[in-house]
PDB file of N, CA and C in Angstrom:
ATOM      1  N   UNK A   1     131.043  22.501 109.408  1.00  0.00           N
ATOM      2  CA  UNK A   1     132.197  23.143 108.819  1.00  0.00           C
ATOM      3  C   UNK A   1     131.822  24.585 108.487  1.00  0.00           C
ATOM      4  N   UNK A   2     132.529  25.399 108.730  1.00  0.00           N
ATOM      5  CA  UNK A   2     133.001  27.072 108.266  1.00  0.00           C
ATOM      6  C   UNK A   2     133.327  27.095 107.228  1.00  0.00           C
ATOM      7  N   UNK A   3     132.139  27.971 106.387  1.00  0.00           N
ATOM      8  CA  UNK A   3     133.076  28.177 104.997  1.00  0.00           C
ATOM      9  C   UNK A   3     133.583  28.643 104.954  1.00  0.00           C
ATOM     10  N   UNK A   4     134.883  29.132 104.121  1.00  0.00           N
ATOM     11  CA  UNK A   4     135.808  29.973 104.513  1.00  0.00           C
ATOM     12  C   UNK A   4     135.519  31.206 103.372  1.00  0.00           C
ATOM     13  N   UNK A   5     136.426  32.935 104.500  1.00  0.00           N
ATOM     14  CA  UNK A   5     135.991  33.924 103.727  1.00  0.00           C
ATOM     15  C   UNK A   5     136.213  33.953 102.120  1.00  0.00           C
ATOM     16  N   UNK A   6     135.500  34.030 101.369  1.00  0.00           N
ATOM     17  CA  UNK A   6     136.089  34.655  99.865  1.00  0.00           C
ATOM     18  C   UNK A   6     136.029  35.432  99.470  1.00  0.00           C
ATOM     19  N   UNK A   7     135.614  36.658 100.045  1.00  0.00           N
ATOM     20  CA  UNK A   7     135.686  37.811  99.739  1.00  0.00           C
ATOM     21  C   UNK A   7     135.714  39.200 100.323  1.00  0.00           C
ATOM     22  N   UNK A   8     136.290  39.738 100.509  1.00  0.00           N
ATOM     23  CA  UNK A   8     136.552  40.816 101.564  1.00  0.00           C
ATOM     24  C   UNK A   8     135.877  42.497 100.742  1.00  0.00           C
ATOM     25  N   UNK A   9     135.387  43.003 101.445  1.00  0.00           N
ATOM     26  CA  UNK A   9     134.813  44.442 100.536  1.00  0.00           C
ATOM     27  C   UNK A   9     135.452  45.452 101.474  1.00  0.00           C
ATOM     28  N   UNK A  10     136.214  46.142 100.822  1.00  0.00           N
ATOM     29  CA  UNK A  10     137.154  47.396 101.155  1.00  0.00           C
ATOM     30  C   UNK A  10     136.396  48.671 101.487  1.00  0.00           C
ATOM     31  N   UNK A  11     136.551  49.246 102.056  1.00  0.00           N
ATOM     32  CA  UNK A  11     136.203  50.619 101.891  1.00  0.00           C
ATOM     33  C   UNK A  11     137.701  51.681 102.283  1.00  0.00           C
ATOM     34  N   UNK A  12     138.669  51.958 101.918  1.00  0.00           N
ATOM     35  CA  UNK A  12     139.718  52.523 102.302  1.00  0.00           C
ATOM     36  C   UNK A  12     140.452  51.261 103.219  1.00  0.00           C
ATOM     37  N   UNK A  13     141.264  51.551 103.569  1.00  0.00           N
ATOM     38  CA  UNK A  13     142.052  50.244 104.243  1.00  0.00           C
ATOM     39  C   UNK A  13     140.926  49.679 105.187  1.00  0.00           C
ATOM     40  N   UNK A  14     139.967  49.831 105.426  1.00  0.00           N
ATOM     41  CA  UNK A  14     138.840  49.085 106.312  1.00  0.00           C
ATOM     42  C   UNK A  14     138.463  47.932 105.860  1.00  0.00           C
ATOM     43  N   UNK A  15     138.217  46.935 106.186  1.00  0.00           N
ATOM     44  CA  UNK A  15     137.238  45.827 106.153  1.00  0.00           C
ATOM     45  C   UNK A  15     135.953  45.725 106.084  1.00  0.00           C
ATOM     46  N   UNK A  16     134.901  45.941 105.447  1.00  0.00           N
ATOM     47  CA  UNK A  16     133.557  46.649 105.561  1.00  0.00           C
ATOM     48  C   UNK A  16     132.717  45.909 106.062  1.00  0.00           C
ATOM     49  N   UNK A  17     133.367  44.326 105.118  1.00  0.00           N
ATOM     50  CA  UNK A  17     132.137  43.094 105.189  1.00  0.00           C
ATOM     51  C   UNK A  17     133.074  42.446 104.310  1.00  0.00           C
ATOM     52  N   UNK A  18     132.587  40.668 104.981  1.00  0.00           N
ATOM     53  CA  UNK A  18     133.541  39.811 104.561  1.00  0.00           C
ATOM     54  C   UNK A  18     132.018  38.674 104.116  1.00  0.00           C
ATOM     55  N   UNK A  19     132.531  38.159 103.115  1.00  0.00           N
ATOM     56  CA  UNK A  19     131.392  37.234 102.353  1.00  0.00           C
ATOM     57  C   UNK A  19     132.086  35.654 102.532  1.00  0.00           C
ATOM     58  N   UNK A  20     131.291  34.606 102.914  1.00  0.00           N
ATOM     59  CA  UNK A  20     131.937  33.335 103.042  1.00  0.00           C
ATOM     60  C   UNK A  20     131.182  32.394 102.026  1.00  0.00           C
ATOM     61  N   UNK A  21     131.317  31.406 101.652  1.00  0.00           N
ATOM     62  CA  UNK A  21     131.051  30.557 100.717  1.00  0.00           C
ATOM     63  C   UNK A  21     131.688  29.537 100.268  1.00  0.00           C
ATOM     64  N   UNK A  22     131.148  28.628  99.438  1.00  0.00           N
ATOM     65  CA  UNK A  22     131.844  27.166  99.148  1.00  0.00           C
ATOM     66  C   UNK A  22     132.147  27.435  97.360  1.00  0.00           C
ATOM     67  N   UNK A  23     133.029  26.195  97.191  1.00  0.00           N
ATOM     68  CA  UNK A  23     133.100  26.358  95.480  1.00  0.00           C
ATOM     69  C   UNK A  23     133.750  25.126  95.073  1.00  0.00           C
ATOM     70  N   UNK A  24     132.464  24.863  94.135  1.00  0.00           N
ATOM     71  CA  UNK A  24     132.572  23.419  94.006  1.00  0.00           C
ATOM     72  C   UNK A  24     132.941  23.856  92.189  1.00  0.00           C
ATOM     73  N   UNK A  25     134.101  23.041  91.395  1.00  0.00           N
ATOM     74  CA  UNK A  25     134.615  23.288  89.879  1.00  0.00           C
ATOM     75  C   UNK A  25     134.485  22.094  89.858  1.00  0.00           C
ATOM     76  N   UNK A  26     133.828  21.630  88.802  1.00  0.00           N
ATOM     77  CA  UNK A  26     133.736  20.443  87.986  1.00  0.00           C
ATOM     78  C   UNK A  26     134.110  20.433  86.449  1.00  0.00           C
ATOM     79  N   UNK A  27     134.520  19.004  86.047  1.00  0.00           N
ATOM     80  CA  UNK A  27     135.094  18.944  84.432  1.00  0.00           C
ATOM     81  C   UNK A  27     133.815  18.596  83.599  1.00  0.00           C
ATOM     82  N   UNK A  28     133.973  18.344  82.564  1.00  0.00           N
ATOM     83  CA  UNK A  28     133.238  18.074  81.478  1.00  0.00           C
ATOM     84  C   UNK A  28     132.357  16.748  82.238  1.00  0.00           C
ATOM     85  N   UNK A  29     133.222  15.954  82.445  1.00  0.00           N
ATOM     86  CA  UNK A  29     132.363  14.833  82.977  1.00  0.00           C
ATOM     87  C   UNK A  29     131.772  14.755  84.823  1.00  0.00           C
ATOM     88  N   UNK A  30     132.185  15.845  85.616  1.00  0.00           N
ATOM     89  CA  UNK A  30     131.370  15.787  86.732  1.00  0.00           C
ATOM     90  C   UNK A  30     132.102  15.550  87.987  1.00  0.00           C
ATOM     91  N   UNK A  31     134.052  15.686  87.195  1.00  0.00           N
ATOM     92  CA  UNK A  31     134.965  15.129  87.994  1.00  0.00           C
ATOM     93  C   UNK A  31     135.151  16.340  88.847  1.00  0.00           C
ATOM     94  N   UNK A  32     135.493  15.983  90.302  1.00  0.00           N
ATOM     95  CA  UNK A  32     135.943  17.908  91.032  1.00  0.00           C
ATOM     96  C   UNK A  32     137.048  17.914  90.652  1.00  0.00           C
ATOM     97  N   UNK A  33     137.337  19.307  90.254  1.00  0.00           N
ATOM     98  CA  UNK A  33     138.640  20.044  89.899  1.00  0.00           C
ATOM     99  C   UNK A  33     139.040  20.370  90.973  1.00  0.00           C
ATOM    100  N   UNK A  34     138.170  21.711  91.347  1.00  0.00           N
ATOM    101  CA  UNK A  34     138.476  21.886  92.829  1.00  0.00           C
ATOM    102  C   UNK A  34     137.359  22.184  93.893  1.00  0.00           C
ATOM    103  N   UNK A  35     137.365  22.090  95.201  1.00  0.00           N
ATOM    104  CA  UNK A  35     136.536  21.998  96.058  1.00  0.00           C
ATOM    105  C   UNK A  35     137.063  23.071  96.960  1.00  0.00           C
ATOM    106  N   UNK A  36     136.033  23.634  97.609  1.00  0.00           N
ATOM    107  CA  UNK A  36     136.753  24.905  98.616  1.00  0.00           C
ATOM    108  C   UNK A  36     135.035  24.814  99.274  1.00  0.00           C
ATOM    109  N   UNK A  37     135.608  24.521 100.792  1.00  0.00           N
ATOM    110  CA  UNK A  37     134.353  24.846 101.817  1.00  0.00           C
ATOM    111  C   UNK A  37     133.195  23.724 102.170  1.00  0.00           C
ATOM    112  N   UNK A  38     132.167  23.595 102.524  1.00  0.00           N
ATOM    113  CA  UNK A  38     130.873  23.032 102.468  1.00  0.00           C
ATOM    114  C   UNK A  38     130.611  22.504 101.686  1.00  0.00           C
ATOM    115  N   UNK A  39     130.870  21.707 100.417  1.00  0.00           N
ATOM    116  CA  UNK A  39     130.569  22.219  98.835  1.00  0.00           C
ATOM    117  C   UNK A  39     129.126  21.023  99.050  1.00  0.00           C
ATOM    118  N   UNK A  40     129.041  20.053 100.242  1.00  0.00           N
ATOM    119  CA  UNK A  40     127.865  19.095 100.681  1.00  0.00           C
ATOM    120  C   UNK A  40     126.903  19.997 100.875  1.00  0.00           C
ATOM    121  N   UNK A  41     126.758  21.001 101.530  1.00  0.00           N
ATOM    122  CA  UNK A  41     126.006  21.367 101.981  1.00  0.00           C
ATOM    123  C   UNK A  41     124.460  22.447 100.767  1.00  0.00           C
ATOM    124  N   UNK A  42     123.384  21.484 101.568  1.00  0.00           N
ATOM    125  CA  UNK A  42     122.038  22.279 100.409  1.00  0.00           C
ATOM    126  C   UNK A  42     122.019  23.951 100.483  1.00  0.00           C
ATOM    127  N   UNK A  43     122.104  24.320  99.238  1.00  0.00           N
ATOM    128  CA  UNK A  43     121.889  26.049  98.947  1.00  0.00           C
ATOM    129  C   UNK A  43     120.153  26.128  98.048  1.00  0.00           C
ATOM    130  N   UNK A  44     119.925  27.580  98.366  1.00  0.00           N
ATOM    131  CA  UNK A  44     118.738  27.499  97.269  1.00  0.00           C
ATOM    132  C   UNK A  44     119.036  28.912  97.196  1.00  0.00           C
ATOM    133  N   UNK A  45     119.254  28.545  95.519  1.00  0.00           N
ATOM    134  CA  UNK A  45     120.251  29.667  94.338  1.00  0.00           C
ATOM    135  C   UNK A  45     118.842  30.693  94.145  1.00  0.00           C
ATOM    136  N   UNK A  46     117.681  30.660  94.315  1.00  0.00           N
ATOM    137  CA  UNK A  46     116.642  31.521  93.936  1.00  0.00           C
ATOM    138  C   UNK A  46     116.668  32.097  92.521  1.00  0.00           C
ATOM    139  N   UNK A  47     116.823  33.219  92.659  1.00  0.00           N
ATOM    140  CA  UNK A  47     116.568  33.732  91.397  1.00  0.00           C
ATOM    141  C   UNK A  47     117.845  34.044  90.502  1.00  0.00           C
ATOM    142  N   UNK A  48     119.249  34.258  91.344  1.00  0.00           N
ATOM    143  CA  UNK A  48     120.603  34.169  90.668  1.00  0.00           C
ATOM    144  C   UNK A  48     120.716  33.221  89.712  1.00  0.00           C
ATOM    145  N   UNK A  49     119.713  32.069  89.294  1.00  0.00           N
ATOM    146  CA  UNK A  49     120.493  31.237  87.980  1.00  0.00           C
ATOM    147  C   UNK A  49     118.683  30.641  87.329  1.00  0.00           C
ATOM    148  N   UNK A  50     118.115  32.211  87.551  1.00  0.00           N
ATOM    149  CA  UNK A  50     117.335  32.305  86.152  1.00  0.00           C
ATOM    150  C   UNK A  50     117.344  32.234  85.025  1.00  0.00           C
ATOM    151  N   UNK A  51     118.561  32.810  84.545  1.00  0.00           N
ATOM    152  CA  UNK A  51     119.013  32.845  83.046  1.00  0.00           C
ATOM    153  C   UNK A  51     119.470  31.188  82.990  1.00  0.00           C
ATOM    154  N   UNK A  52     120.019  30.326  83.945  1.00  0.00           N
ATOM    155  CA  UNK A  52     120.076  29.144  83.475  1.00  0.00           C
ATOM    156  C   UNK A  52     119.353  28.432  83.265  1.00  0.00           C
ATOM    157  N   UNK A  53     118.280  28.687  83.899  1.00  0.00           N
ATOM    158  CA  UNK A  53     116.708  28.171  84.170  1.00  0.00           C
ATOM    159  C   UNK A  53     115.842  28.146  82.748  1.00  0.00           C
ATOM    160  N   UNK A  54     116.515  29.321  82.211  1.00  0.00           N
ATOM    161  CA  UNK A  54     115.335  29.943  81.010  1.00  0.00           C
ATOM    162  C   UNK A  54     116.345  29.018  79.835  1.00  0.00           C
ATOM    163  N   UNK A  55     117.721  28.774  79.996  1.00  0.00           N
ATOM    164  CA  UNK A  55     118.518  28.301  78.739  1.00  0.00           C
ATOM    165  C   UNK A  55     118.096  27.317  78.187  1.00  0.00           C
ATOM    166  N   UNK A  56     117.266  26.192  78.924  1.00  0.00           N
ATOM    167  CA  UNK A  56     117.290  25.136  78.642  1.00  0.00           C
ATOM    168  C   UNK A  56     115.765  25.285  78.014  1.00  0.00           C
ATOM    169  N   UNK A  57     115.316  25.984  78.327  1.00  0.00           N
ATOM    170  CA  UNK A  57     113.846  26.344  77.628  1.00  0.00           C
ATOM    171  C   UNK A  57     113.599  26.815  75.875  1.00  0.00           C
ATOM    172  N   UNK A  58     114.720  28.222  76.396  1.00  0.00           N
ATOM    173  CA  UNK A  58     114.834  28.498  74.647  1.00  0.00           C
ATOM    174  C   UNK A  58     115.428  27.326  74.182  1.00  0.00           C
ATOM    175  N   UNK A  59     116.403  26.694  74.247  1.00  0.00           N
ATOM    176  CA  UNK A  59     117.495  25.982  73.347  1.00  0.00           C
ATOM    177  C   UNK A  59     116.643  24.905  72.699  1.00  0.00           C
ATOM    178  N   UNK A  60     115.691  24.388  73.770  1.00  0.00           N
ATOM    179  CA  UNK A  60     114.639  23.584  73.308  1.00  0.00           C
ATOM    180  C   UNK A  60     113.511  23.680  72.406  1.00  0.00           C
ATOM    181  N   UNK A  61     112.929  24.901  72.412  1.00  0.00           N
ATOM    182  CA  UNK A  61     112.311  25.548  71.783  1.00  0.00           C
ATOM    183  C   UNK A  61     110.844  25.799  72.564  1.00  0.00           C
ATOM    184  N   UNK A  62     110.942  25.196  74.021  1.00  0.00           N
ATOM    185  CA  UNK A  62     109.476  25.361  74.723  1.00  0.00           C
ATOM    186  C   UNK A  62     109.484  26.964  75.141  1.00  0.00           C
ATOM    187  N   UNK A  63     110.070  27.726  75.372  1.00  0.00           N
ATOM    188  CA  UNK A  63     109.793  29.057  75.660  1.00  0.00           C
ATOM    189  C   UNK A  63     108.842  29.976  74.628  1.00  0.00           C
ATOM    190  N   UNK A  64     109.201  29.308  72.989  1.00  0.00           N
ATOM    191  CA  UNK A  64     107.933  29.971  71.833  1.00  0.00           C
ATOM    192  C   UNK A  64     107.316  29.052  72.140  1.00  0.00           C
ATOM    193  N   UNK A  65     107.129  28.005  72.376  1.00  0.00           N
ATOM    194  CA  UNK A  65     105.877  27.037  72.287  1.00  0.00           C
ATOM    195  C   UNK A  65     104.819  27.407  73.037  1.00  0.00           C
ATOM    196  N   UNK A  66     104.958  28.001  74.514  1.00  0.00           N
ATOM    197  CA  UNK A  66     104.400  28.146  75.383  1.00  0.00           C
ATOM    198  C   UNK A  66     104.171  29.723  75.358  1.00  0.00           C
ATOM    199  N   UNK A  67     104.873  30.383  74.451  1.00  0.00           N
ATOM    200  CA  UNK A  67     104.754  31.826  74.318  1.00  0.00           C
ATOM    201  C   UNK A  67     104.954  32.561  76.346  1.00  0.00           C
ATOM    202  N   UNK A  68     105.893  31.264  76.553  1.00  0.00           N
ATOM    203  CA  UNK A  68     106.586  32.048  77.529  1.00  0.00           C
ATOM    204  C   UNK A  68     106.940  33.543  77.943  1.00  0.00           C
ATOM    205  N   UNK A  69     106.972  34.400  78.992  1.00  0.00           N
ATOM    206  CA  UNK A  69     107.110  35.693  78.906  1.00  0.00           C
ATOM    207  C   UNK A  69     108.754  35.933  78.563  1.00  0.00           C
ATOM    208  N   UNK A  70     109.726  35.030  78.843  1.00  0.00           N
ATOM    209  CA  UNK A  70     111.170  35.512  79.112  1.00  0.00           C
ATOM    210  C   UNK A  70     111.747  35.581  77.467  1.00  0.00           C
ATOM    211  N   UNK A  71     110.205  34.955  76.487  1.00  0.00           N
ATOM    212  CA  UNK A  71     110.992  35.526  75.388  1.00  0.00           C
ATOM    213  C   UNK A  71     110.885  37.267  74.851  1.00  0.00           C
ATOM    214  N   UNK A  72     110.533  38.002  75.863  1.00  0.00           N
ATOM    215  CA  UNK A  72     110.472  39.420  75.724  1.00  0.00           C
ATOM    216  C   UNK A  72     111.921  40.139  75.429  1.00  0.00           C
ATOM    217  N   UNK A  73     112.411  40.634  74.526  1.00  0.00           N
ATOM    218  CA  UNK A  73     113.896  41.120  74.532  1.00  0.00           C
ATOM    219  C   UNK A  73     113.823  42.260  75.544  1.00  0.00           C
ATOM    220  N   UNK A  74     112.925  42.863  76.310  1.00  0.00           N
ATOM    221  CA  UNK A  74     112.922  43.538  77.192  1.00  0.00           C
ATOM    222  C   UNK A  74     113.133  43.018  78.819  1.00  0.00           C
ATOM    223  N   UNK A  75     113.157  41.803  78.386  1.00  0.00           N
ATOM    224  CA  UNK A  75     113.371  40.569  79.763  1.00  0.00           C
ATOM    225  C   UNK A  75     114.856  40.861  80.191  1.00  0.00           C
ATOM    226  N   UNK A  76     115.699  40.821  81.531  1.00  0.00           N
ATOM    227  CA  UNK A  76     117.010  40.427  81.311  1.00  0.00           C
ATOM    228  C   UNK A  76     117.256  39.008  81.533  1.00  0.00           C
ATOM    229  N   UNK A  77     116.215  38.474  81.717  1.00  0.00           N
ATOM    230  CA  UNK A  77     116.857  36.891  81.609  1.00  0.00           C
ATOM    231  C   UNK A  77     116.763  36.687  80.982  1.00  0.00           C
ATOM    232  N   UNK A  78     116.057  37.248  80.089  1.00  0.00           N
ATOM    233  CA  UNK A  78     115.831  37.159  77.979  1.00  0.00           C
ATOM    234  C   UNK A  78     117.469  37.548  77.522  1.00  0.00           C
ATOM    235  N   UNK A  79     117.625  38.766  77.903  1.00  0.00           N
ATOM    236  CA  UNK A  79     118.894  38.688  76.905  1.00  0.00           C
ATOM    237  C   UNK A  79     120.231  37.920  77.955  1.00  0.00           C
ATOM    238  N   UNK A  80     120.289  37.610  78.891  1.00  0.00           N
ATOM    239  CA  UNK A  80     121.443  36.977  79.741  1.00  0.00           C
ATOM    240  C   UNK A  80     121.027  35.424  79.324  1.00  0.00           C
ATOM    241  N   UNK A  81     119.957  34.940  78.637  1.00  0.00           N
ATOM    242  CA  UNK A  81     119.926  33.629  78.349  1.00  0.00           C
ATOM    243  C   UNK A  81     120.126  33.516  76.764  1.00  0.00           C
ATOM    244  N   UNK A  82     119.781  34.340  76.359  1.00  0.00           N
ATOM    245  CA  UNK A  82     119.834  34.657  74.892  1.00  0.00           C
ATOM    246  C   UNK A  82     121.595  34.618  75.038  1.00  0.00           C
ATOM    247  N   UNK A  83     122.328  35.301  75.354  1.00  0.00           N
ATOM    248  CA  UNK A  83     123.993  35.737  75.329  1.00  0.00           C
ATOM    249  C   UNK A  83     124.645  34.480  75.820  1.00  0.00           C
ATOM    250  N   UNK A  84     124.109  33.590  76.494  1.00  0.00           N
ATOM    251  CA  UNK A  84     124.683  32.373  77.037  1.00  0.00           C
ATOM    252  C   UNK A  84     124.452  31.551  75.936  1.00  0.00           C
ATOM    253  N   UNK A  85     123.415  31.251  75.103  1.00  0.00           N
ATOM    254  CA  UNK A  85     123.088  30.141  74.124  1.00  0.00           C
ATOM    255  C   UNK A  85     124.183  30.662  72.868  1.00  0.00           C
ATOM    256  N   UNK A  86     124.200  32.015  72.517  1.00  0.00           N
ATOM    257  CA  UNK A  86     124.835  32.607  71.376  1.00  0.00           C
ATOM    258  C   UNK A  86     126.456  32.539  71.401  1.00  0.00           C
ATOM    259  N   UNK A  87     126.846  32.284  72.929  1.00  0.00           N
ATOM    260  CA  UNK A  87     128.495  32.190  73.489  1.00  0.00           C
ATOM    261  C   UNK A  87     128.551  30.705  73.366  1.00  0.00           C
ATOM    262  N   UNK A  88     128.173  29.776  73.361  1.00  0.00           N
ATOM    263  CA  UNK A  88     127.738  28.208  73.286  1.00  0.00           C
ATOM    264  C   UNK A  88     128.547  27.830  72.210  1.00  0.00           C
ATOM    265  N   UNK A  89     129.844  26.842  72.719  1.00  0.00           N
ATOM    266  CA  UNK A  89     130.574  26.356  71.199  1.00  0.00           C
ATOM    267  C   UNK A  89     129.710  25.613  70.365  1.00  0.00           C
ATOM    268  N   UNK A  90     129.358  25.453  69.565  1.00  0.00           N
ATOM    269  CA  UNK A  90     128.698  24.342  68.671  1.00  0.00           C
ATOM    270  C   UNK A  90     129.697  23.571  68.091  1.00  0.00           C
ATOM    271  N   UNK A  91     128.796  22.103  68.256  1.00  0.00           N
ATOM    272  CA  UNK A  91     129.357  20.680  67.944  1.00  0.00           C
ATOM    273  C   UNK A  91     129.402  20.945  66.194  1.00  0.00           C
TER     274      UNK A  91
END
């Protein structure tokens, strides 16, 4: 399957470059909302969901434990994980 385009980059009425991709929305419990494309198909996110990577570290508290580097406020996955835990509704 073709994912289909989602995004088109303009440059004056031109077409410059067209970006394709899948998109998988899920609910609270894991239900699809909505599905668009491949959404089966294996990706490897690399370094784009560092800051999610690091969330589960601070929230836990192993990032001081380990005197981890990403607790540097000079980090940006320090403060993009820091801004995600602080936006976090609490129970």
């Amino acid at each position: 399957m073709e994912n289909p385009v989602l995004v088109e980059v303009l440059r004056g009425a031109v077409v410059e470059s067209r970006h394709r991709g899948a998109v998988a929305v899920v609910d609270a419990d894991g239900t699809a909302a909505f599905l668009c494309g491949d959404v089966d198909r294996p990706v490897f996110p690399r370094s784009s969901i560092k800051a999610l990577q690091a969330l589960r570290l601070i929230e836990t508290g192993a990032a001081i434990a380990t005197g981890s580097p990403i607790m540097s406020w000079r980090s940006p996955v320090r403060r993009t994980a820091a801004s995600l835990v602080m936006s976090r509704p609490r129970n």
